[in-house]
N, C-alpha and C. Protein backbone atom coordinates (compact mmCIF):
# COMPACT_ATOMS: atom_id res chain seq x y z
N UNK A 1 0.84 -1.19 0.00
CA UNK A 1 0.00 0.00 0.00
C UNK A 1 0.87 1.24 0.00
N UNK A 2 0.60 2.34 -0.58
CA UNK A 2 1.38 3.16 -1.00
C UNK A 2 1.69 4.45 0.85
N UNK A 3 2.69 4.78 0.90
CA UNK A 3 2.85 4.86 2.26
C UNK A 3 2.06 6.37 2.97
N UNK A 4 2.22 7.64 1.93
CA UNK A 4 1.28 8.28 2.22
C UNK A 4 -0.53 7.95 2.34
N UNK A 5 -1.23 6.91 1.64
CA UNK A 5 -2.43 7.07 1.85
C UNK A 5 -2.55 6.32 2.89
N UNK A 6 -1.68 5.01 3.46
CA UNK A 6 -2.14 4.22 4.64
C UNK A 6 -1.37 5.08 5.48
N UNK A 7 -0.76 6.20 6.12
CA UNK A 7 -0.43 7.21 6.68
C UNK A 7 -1.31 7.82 7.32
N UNK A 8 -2.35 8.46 5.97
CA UNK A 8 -3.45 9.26 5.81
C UNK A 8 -4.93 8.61 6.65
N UNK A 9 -4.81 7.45 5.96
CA UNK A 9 -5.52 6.73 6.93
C UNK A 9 -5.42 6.17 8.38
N UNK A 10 -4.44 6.33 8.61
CA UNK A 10 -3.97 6.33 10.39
C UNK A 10 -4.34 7.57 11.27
N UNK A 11 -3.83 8.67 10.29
CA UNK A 11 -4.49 9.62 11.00
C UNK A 11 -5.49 10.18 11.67
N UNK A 12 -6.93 9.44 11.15
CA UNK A 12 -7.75 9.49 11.04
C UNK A 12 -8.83 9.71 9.71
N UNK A 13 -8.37 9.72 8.68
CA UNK A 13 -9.01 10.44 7.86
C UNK A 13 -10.60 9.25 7.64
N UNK A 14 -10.28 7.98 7.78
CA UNK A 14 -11.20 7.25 7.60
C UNK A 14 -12.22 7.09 8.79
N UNK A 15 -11.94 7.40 9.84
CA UNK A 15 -13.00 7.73 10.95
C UNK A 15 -13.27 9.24 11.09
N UNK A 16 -12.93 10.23 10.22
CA UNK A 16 -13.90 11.35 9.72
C UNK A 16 -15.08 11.21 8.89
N UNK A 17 -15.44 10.04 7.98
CA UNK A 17 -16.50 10.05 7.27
C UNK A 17 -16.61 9.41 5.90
N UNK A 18 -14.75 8.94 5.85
CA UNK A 18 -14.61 8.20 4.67
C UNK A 18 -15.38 8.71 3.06
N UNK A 19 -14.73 10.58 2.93
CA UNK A 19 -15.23 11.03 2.16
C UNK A 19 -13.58 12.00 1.95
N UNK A 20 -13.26 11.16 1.19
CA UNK A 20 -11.99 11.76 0.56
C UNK A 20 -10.94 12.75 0.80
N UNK A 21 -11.43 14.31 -0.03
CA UNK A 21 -10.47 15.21 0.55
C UNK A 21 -11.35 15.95 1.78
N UNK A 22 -12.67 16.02 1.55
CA UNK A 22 -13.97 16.11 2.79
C UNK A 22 -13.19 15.65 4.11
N UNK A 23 -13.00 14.40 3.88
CA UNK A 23 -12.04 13.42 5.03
C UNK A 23 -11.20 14.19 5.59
N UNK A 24 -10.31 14.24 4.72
CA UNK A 24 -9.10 15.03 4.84
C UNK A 24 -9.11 16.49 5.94
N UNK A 25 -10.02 17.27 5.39
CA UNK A 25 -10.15 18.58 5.81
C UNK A 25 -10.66 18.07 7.46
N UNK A 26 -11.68 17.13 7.59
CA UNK A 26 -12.39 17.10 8.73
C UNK A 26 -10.90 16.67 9.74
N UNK A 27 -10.12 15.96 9.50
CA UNK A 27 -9.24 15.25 10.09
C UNK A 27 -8.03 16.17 10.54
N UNK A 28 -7.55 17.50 9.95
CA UNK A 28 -6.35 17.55 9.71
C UNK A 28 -7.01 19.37 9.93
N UNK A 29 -8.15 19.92 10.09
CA UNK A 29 -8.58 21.33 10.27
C UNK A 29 -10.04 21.66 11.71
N UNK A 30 -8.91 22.48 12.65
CA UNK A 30 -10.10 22.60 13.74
C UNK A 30 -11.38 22.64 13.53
N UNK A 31 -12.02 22.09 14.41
CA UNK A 31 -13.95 22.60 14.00
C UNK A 31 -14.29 24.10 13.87
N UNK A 32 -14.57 24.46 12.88
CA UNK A 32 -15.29 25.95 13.19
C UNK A 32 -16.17 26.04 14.02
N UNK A 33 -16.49 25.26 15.01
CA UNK A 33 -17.50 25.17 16.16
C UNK A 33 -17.10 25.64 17.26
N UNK A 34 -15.71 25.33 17.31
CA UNK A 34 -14.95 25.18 18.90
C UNK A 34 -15.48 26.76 19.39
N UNK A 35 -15.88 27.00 20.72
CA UNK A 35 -16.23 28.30 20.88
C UNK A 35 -14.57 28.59 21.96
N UNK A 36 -15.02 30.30 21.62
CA UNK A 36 -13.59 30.53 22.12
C UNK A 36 -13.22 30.12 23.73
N UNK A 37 -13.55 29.52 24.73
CA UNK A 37 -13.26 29.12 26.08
C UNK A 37 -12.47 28.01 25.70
N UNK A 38 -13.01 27.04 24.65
CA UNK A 38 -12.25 25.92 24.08
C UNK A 38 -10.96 25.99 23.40
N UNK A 39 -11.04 27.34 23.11
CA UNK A 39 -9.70 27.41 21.78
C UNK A 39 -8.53 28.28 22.84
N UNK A 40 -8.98 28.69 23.97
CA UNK A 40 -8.54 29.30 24.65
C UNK A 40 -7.68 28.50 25.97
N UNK A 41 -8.46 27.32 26.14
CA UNK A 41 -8.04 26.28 27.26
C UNK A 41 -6.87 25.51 26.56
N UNK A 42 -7.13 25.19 25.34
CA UNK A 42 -6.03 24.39 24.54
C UNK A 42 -4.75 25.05 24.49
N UNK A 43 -4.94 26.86 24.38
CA UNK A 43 -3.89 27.70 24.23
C UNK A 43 -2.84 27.80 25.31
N UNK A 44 -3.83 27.46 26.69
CA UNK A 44 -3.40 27.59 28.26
C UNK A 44 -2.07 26.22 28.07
N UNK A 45 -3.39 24.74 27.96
CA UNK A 45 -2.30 24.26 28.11
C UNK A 45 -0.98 23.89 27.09
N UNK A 46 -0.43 24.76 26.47
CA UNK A 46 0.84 24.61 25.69
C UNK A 46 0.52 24.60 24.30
N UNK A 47 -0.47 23.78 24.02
CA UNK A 47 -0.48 23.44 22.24
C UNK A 47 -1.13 24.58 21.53
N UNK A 48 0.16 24.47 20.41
CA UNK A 48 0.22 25.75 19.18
C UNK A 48 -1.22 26.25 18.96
N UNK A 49 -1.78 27.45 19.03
CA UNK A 49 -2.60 27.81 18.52
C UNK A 49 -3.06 27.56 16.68
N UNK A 50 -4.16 27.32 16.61
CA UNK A 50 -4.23 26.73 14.92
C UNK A 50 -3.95 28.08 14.40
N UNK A 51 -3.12 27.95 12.80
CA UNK A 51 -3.24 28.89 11.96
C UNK A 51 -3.95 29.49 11.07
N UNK A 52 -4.17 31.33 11.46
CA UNK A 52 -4.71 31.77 11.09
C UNK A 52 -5.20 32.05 9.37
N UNK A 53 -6.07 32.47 9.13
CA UNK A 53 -6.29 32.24 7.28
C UNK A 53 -4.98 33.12 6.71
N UNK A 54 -4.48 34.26 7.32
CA UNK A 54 -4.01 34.82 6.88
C UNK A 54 -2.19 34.02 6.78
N UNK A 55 -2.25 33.68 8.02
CA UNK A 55 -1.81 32.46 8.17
C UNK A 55 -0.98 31.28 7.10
N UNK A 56 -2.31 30.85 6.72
CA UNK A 56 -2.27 29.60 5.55
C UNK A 56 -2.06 30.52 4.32
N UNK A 57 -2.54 31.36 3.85
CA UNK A 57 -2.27 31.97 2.71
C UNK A 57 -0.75 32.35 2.32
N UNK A 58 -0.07 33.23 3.63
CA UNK A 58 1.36 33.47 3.39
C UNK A 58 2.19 31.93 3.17
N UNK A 59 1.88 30.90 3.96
CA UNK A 59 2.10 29.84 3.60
C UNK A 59 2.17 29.27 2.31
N UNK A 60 1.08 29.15 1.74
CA UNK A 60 0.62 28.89 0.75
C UNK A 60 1.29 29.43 -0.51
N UNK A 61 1.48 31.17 -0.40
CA UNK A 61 2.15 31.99 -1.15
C UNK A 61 3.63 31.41 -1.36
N UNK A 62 4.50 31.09 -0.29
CA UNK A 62 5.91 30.92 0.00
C UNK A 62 5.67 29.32 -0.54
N UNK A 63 5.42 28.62 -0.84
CA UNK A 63 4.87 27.35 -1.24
C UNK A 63 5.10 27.27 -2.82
N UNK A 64 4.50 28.44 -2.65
CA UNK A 64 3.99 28.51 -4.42
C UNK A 64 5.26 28.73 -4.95
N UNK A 65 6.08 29.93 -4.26
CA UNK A 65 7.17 30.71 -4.58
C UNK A 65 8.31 29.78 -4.64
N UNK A 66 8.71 29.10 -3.81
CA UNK A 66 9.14 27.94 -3.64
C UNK A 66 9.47 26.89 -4.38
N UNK A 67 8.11 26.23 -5.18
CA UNK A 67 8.41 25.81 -5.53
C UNK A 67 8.43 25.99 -7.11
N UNK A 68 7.97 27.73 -7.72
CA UNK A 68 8.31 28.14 -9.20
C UNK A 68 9.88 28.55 -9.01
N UNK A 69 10.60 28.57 -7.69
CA UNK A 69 11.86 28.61 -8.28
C UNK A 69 12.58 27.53 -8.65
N UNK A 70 12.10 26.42 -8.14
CA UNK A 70 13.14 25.28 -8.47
C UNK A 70 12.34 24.72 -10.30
N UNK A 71 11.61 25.16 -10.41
CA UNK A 71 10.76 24.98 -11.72
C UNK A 71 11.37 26.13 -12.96
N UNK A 72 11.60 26.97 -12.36
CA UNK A 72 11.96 27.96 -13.39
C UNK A 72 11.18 29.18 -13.87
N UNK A 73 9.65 28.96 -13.08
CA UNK A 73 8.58 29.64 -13.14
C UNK A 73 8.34 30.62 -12.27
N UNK A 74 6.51 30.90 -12.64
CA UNK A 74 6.51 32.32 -11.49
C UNK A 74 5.27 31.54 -10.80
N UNK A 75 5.65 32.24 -9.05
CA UNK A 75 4.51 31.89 -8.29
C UNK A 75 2.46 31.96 -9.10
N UNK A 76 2.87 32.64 -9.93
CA UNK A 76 1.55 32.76 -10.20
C UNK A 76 1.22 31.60 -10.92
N UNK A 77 2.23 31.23 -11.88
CA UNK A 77 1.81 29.83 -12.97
C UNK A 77 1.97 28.91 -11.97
N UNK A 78 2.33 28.01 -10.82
CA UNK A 78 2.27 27.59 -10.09
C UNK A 78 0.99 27.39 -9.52
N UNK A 79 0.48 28.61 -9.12
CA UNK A 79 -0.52 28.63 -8.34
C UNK A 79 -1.31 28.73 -9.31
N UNK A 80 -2.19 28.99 -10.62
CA UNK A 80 -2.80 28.93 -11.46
C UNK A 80 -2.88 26.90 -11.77
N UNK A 81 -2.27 26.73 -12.02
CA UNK A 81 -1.82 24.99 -12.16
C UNK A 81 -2.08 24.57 -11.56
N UNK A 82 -2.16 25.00 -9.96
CA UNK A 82 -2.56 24.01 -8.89
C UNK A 82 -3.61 23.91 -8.93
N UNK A 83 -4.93 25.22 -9.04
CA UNK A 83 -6.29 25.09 -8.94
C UNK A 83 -6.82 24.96 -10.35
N UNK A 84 -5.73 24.84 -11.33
CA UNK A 84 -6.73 24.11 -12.39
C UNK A 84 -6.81 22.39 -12.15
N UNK A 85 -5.36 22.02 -11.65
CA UNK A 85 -5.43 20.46 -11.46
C UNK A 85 -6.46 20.14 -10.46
N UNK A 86 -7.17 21.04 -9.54
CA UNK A 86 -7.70 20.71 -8.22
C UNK A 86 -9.06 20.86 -9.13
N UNK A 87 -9.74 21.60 -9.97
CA UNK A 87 -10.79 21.72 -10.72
C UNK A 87 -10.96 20.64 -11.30
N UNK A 88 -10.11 20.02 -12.10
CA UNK A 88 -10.15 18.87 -12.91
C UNK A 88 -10.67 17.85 -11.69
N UNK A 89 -9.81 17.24 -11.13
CA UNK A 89 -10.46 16.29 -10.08
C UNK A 89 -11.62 16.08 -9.57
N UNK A 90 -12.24 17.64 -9.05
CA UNK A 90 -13.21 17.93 -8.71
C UNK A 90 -14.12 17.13 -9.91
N UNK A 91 -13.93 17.79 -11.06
CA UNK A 91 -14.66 17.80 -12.31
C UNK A 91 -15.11 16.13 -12.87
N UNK A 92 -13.81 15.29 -12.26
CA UNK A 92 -13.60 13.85 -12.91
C UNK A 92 -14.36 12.51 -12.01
N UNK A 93 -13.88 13.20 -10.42
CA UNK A 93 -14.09 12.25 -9.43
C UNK A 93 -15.27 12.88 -8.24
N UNK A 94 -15.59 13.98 -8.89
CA UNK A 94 -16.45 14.34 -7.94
C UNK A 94 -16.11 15.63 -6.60
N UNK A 95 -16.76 16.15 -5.77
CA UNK A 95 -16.33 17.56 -5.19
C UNK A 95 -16.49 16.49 -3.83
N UNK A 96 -15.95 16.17 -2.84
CA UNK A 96 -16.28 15.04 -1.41
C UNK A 96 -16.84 16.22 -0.49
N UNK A 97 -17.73 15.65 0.06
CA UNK A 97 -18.49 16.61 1.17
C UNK A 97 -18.16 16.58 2.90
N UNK A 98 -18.08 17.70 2.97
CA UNK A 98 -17.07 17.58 4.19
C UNK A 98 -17.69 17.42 5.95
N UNK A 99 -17.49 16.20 6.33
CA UNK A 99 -18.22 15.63 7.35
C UNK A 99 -18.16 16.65 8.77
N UNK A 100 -19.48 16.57 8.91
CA UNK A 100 -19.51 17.70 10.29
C UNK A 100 -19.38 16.60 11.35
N UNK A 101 -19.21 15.20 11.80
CA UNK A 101 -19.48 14.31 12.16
C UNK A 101 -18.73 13.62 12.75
N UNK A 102 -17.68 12.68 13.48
CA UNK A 102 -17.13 10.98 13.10
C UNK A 102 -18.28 10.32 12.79
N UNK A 103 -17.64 9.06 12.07
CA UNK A 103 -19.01 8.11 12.24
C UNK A 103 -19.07 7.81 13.75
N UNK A 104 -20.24 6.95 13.98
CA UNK A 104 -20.84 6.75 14.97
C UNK A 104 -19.80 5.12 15.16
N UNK A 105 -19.82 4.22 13.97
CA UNK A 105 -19.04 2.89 14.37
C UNK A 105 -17.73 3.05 13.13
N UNK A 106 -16.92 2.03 13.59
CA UNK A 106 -15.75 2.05 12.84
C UNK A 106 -15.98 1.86 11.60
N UNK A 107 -15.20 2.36 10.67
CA UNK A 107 -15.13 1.66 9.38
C UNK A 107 -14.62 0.21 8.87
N UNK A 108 -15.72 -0.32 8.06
CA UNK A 108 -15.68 -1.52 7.83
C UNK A 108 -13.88 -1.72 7.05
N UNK A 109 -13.75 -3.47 6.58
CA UNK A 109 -12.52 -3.16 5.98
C UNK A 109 -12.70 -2.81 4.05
N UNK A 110 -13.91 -2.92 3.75
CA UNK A 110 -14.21 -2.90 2.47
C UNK A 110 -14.92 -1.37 2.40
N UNK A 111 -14.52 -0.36 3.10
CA UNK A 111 -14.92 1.13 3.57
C UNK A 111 -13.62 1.32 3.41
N UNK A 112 -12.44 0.92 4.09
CA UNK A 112 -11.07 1.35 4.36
C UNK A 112 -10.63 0.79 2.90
N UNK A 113 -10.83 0.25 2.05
CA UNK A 113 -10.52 -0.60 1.11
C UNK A 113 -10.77 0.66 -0.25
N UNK A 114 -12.30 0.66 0.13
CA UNK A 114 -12.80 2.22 -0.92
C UNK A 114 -12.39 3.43 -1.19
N UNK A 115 -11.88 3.80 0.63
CA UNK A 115 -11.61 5.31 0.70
C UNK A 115 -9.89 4.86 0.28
N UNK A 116 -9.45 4.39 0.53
CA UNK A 116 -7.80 3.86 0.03
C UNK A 116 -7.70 4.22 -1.40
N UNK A 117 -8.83 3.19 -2.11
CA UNK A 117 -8.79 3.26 -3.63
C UNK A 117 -9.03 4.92 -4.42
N UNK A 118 -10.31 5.20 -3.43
CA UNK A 118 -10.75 6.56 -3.66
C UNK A 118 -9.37 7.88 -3.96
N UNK A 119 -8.70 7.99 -2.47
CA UNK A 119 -7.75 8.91 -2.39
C UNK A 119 -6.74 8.61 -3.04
N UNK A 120 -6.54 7.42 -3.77
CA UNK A 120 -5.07 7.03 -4.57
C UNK A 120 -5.57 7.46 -6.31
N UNK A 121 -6.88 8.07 -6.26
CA UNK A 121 -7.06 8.22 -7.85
C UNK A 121 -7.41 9.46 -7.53
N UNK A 122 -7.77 10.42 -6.46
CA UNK A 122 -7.64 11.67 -6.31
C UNK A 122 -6.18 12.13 -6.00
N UNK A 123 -5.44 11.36 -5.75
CA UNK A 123 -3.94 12.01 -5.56
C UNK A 123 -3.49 11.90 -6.87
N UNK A 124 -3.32 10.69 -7.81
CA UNK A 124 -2.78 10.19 -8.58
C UNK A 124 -3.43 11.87 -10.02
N UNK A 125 -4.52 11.62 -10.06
CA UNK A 125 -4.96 12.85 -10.93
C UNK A 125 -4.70 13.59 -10.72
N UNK A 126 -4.10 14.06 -9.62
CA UNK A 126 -4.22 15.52 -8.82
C UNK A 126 -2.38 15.83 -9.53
N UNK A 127 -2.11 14.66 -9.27
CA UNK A 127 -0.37 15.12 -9.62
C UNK A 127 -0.09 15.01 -10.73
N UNK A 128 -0.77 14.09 -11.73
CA UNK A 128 -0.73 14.19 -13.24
C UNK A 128 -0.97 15.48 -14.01
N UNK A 129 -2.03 16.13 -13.09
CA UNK A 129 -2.64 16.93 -13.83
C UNK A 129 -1.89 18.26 -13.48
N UNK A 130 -1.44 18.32 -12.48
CA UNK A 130 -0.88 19.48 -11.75
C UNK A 130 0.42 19.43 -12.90
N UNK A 131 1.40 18.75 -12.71
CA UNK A 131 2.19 18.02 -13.90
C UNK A 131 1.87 18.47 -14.98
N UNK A 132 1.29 18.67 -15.87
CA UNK A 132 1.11 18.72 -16.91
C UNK A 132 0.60 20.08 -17.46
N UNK A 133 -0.38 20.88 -16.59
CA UNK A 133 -0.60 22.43 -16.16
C UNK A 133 0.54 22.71 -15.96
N UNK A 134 1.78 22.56 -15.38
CA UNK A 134 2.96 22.95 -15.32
C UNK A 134 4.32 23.04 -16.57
N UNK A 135 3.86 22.08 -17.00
CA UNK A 135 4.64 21.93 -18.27
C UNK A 135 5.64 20.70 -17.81
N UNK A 136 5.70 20.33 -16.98
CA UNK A 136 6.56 19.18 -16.48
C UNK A 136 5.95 17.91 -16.42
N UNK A 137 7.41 17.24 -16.11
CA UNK A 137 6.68 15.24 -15.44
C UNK A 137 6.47 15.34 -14.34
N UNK A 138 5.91 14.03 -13.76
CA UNK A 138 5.70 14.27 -12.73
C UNK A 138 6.85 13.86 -11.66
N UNK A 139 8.31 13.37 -12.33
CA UNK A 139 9.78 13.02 -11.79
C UNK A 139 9.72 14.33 -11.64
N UNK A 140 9.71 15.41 -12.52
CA UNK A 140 10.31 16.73 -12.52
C UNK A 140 9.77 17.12 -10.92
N UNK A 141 8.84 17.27 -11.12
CA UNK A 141 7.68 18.03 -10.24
C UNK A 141 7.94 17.36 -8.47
N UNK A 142 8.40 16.13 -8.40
CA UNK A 142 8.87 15.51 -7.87
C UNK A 142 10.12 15.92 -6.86
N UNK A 143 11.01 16.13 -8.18
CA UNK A 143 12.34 16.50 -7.94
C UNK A 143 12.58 17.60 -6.94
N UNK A 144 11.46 18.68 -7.78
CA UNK A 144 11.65 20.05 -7.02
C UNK A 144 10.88 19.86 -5.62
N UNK A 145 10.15 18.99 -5.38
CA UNK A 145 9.62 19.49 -3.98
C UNK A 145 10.34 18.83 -3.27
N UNK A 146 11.15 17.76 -3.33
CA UNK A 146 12.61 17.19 -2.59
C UNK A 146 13.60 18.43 -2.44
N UNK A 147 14.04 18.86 -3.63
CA UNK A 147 15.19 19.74 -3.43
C UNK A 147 14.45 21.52 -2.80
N UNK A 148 13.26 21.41 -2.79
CA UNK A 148 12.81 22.79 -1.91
C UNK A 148 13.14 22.34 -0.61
N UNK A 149 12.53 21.08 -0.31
CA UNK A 149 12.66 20.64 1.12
C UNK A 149 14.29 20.63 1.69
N UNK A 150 15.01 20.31 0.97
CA UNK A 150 16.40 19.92 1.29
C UNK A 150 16.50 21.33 1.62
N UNK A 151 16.45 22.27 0.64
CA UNK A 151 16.61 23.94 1.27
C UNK A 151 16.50 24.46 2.25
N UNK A 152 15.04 23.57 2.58
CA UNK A 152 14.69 24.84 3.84
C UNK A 152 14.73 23.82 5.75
N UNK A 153 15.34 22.70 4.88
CA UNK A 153 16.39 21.57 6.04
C UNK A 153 17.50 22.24 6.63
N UNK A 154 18.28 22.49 5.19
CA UNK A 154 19.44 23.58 5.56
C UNK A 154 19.59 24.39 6.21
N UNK A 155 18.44 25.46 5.65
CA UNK A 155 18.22 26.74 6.42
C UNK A 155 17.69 26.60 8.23
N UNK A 156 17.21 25.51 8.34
CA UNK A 156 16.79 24.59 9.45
C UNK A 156 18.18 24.75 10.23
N UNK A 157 18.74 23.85 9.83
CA UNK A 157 20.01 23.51 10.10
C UNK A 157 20.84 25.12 10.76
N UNK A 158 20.56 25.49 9.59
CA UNK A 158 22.40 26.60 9.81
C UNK A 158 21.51 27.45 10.70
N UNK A 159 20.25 27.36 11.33
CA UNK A 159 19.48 28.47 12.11
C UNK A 159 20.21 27.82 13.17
N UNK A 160 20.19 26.85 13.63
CA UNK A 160 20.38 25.65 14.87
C UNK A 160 18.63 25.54 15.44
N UNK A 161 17.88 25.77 14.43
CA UNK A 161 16.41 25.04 14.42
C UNK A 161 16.22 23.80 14.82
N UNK A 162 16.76 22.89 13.90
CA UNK A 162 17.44 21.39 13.99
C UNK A 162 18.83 20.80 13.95
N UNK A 163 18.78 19.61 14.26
CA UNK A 163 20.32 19.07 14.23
C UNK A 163 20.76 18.71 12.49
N UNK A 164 21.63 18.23 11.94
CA UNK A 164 21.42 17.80 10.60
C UNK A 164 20.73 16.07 10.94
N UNK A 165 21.12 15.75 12.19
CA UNK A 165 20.66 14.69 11.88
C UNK A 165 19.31 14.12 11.67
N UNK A 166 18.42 15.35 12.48
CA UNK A 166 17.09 15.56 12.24
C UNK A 166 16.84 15.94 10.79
N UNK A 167 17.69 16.74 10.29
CA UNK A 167 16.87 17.12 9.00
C UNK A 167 17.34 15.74 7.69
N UNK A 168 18.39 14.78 8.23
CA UNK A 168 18.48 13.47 7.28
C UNK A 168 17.10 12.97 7.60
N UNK A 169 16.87 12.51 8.84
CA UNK A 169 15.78 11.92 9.29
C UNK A 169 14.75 12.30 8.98
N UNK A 170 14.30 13.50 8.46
CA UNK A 170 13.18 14.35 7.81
C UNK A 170 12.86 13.77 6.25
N UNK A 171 14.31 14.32 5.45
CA UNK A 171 14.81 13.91 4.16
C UNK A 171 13.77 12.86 3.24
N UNK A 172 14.61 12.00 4.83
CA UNK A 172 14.27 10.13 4.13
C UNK A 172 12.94 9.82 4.62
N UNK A 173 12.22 10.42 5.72
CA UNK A 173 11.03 10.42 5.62
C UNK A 173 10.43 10.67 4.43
N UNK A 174 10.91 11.93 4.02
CA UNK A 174 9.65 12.51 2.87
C UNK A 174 9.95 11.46 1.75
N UNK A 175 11.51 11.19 1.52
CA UNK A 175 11.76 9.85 0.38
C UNK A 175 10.82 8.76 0.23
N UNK A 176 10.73 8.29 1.81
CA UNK A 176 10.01 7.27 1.79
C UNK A 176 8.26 7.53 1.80
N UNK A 177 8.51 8.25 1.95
CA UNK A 177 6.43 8.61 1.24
C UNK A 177 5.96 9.63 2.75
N UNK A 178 6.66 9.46 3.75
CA UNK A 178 5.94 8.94 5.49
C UNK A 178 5.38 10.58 5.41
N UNK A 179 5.98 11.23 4.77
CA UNK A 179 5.58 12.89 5.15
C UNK A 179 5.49 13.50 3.97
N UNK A 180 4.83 14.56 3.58
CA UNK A 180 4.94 14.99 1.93
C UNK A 180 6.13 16.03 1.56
N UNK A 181 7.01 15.16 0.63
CA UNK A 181 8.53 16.15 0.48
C UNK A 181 8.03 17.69 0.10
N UNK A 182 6.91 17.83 -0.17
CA UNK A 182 6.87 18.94 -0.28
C UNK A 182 6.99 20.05 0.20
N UNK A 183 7.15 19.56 1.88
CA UNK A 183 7.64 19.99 2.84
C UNK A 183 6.54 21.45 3.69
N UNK A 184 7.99 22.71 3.32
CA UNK A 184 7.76 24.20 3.28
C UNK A 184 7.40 24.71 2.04
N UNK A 185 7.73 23.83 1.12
CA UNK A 185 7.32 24.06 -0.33
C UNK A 185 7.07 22.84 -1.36
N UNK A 186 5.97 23.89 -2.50
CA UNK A 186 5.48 22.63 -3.42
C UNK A 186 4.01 22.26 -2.61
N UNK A 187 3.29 23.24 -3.63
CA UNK A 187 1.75 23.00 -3.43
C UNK A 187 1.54 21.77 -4.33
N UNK A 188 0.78 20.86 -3.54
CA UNK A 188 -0.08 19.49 -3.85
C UNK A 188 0.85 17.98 -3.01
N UNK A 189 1.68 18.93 -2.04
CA UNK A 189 2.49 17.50 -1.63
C UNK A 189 2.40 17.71 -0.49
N UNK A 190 0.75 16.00 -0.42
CA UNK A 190 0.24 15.35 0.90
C UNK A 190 0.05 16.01 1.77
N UNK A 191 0.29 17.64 1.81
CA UNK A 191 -0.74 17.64 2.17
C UNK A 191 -1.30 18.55 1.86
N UNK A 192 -0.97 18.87 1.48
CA UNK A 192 -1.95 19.68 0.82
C UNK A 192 -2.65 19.14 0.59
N UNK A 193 -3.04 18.84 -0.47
CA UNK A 193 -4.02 18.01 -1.33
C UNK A 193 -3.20 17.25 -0.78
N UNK A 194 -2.08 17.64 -0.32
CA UNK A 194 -0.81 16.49 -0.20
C UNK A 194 -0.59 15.26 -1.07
N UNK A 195 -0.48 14.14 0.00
CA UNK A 195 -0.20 13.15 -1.31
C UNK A 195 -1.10 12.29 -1.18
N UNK A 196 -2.52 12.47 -0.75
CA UNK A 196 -3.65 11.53 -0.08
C UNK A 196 -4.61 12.60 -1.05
N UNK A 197 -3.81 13.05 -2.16
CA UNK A 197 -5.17 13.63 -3.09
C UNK A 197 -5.44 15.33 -2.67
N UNK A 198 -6.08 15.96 -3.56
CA UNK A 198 -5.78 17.56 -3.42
C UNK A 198 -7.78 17.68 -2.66
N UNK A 199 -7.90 18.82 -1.59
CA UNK A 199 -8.87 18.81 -1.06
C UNK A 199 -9.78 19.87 -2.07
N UNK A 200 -10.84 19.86 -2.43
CA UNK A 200 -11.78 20.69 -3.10
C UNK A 200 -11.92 21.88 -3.26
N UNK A 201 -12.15 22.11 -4.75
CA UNK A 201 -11.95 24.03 -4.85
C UNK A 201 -12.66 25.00 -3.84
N UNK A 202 -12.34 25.93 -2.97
CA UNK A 202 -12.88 26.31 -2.18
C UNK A 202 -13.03 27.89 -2.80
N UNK A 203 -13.99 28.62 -2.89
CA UNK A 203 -14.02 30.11 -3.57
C UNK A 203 -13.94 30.67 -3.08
N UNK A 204 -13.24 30.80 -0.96
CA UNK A 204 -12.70 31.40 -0.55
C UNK A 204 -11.05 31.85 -0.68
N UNK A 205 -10.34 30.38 -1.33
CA UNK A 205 -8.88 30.35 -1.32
C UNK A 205 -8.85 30.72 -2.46
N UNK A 206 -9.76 30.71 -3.65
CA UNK A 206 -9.42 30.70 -5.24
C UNK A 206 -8.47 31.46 -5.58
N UNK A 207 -8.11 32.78 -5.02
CA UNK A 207 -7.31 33.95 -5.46
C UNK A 207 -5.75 33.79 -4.47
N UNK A 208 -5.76 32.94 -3.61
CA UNK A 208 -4.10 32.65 -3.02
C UNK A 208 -4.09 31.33 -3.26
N UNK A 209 -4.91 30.17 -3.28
CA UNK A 209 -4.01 28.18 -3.51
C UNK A 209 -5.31 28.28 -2.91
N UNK A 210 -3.19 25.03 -1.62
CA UNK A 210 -3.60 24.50 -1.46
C UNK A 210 -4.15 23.86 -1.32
N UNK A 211 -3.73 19.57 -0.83
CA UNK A 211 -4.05 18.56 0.24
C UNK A 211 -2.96 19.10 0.98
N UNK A 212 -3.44 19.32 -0.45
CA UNK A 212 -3.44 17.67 0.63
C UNK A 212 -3.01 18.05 0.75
């Protein structure tokens, strides 16, 4: 099984609702419910406050930027490419609806079997197509979100952020599927849309990106 989607599925994404990049979002993005006493107690005890939209966008931007330099391009054709490949998908496999919910019982193994198959032909399109909106393969496309990542390892590194040995250990993660090399950069890797498939055009993000 390919190592990002049974990853993806550990995470939870299949006891969100077993609805694709829907999944995804429910699994991996706070509830817009939480009222602020809640978002406020979490803050008390230690854990990172979630990021703000403005937030994800500069993200998103430096992503983009990121990864049209190792391409040769400009953040904008980047980011134009990404939400046409994320349209297409939409267009091919359907828009997944995003669960306000968990299920109530576990998912069966022929549920885990579906949503597996499901997110490996929403990733798989998602990177072909992104690929090809780009003018590249998908080795190319590949390439660069390894060697963005290796960059900003470095820059990791020479901060004394991390050790190098952490950022090998990072590296060969993303090599081996476990994390999306796309890292700090390189919109559509896992997670973006990441590598468990790109999450649905949203007409709030349309004008900045972002799975998986």
């Amino acid at each position: 099984m390919n190592k990002p989607i049974r990853n993806f599925i550990a995470a939870g994404a299949v006891a969100a609702g077993l609805l694709g990049g829907g999944a995804a979002a429910f699994a991996q993005t706070p509830s817009t419910t939480t009222d602020q006493s809640s978002a406020t107690s979490t803050t008390d005890q230690g854990r990172p406050a979630p990021p703000s939209a403005e937030d994800r966008a500069a993200h998103e931007a430096q992503k983009a930027a990121d990864l049209a330099a190792q391409l040769g391009l400009t953040a904008d054709q980047v980011t134009t490419a990404e939400q046409a490949a994320r349209a297409a998908v939409d267009a091919q496999l359907g828009t997944p609806e995003r669960p306000t919910t968990p299920p109530s019982t576990p998912p069966t193994d022929a549920e885990r079997a579906a949503f597996e198959a499901q997110m490996k032909a929403r990733h798989d399109l998602f990177e072909q197509t992104f690929a090809q909106q780009l003018g590249v393969s998908t080795d190319q496309l590949s390439a660069a979100r390894t060697a963005t990542l290796q960059a900003h390892l470095a820059a990791d590194v020479a901060s004394g952020k991390i050790t190098q040995e952490q950022a090998d250990a990072r590296l060969q993660a993303a090599q081996n599927g476990d994390i999306g090399p796309g890292g700090p950069g390189g919109p559509g890797g896992p997670g973006g849309p990441g590598h468990d498939g790109p999450p649905p055009v949203d007409a709030s993000s349309s004008s900045t990106t972002t799975a998986g």
